[in-house]
Protein backbone atom coordinates (compact mmCIF):
# COMPACT_ATOMS: atom_id res chain seq x y z
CA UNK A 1 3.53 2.31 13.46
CA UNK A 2 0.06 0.84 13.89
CA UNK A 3 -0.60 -2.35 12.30
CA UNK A 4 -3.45 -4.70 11.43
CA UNK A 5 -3.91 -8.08 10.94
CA UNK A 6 -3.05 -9.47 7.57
CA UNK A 7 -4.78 -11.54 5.19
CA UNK A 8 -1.74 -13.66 4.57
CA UNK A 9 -1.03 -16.02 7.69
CA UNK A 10 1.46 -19.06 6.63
CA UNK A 11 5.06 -18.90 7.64
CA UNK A 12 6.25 -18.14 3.80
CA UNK A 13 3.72 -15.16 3.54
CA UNK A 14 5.07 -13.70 6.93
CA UNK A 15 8.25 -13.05 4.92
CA UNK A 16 6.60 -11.87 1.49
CA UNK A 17 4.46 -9.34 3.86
CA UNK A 18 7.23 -8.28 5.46
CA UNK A 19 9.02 -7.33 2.23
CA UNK A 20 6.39 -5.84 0.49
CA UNK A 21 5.92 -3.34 3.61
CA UNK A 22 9.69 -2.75 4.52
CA UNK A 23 11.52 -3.12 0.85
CA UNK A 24 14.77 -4.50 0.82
CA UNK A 25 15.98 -6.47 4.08
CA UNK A 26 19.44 -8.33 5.05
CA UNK A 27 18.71 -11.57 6.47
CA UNK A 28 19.66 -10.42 9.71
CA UNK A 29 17.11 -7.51 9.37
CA UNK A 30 14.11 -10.15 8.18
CA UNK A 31 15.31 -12.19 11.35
CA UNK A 32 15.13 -9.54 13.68
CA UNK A 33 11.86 -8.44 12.83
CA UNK A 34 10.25 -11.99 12.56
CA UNK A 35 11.92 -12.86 15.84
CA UNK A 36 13.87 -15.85 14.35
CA UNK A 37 17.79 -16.80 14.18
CA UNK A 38 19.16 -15.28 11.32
CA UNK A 39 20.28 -19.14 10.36
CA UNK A 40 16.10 -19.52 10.21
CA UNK A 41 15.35 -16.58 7.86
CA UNK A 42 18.13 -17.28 5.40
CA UNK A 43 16.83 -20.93 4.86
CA UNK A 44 13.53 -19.60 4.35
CA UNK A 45 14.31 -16.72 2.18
CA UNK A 46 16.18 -19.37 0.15
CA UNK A 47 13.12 -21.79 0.04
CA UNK A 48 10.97 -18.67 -0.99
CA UNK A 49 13.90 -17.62 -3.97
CA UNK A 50 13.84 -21.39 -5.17
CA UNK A 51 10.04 -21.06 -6.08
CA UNK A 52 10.85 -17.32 -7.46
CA UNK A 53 9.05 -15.59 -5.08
CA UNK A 54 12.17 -13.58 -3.77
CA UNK A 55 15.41 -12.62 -4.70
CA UNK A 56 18.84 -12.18 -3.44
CA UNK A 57 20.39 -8.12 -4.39
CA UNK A 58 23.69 -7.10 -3.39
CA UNK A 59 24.45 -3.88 -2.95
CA UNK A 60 28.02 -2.19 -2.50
CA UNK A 61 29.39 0.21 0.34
CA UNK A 62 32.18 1.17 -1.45
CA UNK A 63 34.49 -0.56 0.96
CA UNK A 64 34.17 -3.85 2.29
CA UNK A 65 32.26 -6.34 0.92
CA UNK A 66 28.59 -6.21 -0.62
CA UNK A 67 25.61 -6.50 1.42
CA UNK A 68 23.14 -9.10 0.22
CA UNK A 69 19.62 -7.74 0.71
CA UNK A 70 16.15 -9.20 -0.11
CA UNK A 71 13.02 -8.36 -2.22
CA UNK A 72 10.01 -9.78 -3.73
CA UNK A 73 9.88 -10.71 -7.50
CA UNK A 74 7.73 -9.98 -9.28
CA UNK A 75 5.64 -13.26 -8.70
CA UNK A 76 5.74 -12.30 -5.31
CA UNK A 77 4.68 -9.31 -5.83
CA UNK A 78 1.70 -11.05 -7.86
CA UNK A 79 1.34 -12.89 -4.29
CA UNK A 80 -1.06 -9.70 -3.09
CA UNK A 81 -4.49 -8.95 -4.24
CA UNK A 82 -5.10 -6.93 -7.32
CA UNK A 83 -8.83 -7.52 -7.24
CA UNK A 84 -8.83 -8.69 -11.02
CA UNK A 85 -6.81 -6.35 -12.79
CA UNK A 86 -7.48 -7.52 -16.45
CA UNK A 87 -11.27 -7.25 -16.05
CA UNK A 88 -10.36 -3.73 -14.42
CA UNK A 89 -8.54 -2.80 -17.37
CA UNK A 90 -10.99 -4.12 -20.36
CA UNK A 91 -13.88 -2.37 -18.12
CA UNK A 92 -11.92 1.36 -18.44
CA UNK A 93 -11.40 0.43 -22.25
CA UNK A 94 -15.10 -0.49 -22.84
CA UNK A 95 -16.94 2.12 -21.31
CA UNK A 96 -14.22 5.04 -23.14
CA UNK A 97 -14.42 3.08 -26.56
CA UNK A 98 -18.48 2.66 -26.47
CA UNK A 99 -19.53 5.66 -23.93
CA UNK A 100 -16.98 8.44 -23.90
CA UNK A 101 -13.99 9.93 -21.17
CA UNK A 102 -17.28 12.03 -19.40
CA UNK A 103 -18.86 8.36 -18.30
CA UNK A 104 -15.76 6.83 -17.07
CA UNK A 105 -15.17 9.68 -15.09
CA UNK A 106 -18.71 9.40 -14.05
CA UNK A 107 -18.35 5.69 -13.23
CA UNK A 108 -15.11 6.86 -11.14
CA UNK A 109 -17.25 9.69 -9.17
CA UNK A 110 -19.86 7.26 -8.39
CA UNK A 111 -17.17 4.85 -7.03
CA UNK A 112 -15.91 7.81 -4.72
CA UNK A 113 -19.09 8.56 -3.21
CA UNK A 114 -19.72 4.90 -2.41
CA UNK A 115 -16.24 4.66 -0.73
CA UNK A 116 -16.61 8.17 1.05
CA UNK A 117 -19.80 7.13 2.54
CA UNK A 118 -18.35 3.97 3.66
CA UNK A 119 -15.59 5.91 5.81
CA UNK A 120 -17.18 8.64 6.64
CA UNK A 121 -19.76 6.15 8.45
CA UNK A 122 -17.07 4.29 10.26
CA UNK A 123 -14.89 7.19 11.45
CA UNK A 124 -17.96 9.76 12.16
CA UNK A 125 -18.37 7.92 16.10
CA UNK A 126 -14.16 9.03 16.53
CA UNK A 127 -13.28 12.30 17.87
CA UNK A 128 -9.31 12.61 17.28
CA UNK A 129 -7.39 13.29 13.81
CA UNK A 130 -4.84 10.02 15.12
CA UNK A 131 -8.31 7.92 15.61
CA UNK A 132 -9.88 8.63 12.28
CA UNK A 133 -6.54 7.87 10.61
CA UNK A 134 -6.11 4.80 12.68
CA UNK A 135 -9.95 3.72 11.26
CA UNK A 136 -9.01 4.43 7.58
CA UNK A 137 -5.59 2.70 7.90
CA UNK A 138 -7.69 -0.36 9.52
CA UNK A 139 -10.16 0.08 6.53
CA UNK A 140 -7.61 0.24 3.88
CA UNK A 141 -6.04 -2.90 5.20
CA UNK A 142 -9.18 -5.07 5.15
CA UNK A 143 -9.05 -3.97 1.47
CA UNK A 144 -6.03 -5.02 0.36
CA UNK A 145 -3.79 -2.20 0.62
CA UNK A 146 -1.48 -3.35 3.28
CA UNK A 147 -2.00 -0.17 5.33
CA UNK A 148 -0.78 1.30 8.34
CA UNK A 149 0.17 4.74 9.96
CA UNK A 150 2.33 6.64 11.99
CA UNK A 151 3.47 9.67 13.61
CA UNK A 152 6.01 11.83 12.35
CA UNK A 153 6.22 14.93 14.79
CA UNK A 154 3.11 17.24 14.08
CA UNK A 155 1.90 14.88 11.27
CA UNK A 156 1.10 11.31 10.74
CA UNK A 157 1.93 9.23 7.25
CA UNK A 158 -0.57 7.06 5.88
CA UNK A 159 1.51 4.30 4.43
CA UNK A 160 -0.40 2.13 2.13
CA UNK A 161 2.57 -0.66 1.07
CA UNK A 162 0.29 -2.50 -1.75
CA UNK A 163 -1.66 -1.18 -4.21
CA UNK A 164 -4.78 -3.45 -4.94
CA UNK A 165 -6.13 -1.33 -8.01
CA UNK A 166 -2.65 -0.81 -9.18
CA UNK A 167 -3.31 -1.50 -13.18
CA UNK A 168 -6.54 0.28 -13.28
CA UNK A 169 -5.22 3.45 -11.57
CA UNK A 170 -2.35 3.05 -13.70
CA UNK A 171 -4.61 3.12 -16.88
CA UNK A 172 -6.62 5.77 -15.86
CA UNK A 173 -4.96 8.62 -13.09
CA UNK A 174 -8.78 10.05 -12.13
CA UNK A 175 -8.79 7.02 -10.33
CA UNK A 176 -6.00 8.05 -7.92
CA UNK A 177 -7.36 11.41 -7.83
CA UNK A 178 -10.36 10.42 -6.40
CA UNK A 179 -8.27 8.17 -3.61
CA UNK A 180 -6.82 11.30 -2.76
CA UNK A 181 -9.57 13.39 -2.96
CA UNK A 182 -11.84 10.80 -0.49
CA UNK A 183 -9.45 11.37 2.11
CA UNK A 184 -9.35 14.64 1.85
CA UNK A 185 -13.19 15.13 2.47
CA UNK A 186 -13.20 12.49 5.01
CA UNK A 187 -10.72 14.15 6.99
CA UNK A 188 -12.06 17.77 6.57
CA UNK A 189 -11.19 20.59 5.61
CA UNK A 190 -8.65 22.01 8.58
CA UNK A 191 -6.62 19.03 7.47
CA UNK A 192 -3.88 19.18 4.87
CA UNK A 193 -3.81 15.77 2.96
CA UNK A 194 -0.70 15.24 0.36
CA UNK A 195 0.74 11.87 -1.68
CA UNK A 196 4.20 11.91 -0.73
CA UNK A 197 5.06 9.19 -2.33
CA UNK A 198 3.17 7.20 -5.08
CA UNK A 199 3.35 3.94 -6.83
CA UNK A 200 1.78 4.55 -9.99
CA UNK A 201 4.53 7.09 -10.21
CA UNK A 202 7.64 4.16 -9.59
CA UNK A 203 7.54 4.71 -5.86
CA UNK A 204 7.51 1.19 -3.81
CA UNK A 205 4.41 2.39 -1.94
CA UNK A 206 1.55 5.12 -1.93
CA UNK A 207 2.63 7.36 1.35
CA UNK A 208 -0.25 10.53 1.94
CA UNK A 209 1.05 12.99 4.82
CA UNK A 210 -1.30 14.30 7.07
CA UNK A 211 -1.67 17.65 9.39
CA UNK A 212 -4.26 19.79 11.00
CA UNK A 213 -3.75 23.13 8.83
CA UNK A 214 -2.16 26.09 10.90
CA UNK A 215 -4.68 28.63 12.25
């Protein structure tokens, strides 16, 4: 999976990052990944559940004992950008209440040109489908959605872990329409774009599967 460099850099925010791309982890699994003792990542994890930022989960096998796993609160959670939700959300309200639906959704289409010529710029010097995904993953990422990619046999998944518009798209669904629609254009039309997975929907993460379309 390609990754990117994050905006969070302190020790602590190595572990929230890591949970809010990978979900649940045993301390052994945060250790492994951070390159640490497991002794190391416990102590942290417990430093980062005495401010509230994580918590402890244990889950049962059926037999044998539980497995203790990790995840982010919800003020960790609150940890990652949301690029001012409230002022997001009384915007939506305003412009319905004083200007109608049509102008949000007019507002919304304006926003989607703006970002489609933004991408479509930066990925129209790559040649490959991988290289124009890797640019929009790298693009996304600058932007606060914690993105990355991979390949998965014929097709890659866009994985976006964090959702920086979350309450606005939440309040209004044109808004993730539009997300999906911008990548669609972007990537053309022999290429099959789908949201696998979506947050707005209860999903942990926004997840968009991408092919070239069969001859």
């Amino acid at each position: 999976m390609e990754k990117y460099q994050p905006y969070f850099s302190s020790a602590f925010d190595r572990f929230l990052l890591l949970l809010k791309k990978q979900g649940l982890l045993t301390a052994a699994q945060v250790a492994g990944e951070l390159g640490i003792t497991a002794e190391g990542a416990r102590f942290q994890l417990q430093k980062l559940a005495d401010e509230g930022l994580v918590e402890a989960r244990l889950e049962s096998r059926g037999v044998g004992r539980p497995v203790q796993r990790w995840g982010l609160t919800e003020r960790g959670n609150a940890r990652f950008p949301d690029m001012h939700a409230d002022f997001s959300l009384h915007l939506i309200d305003a412009v319905k209440q004083m200007f109608g639906a049509p102008a949000l959704d007019t507002l919304i289409e304006q926003r989607e040109i703006s970002i489609r010529e933004k991408y479509q710029q930066a990925i129209e010097a790559t040649d490959s489908l991988e290289e124009k995904i890797n640019k929009v993953a790298e693009l996304r990422n600058n932007e606060g959605y914690v993105a990355e990619y991979r390949r998965e046999k014929e097709a890659y998944l866009l994985v976006e872990n964090h959702c920086p518009i979350c309450a606005a798209a939440s309040r209004c669904e044109k808004i993730c329409q539009s997300e999906l629609q911008t990548l669609q254009t972007i990537l053309g039309n022999d290429v099959s774009v789908e949201r696998t997975e979506h947050l707005v929907n209860g999903d942990r993460r926004c997840v968009y599967r991408i092919e070239k379309k069969m001859d």
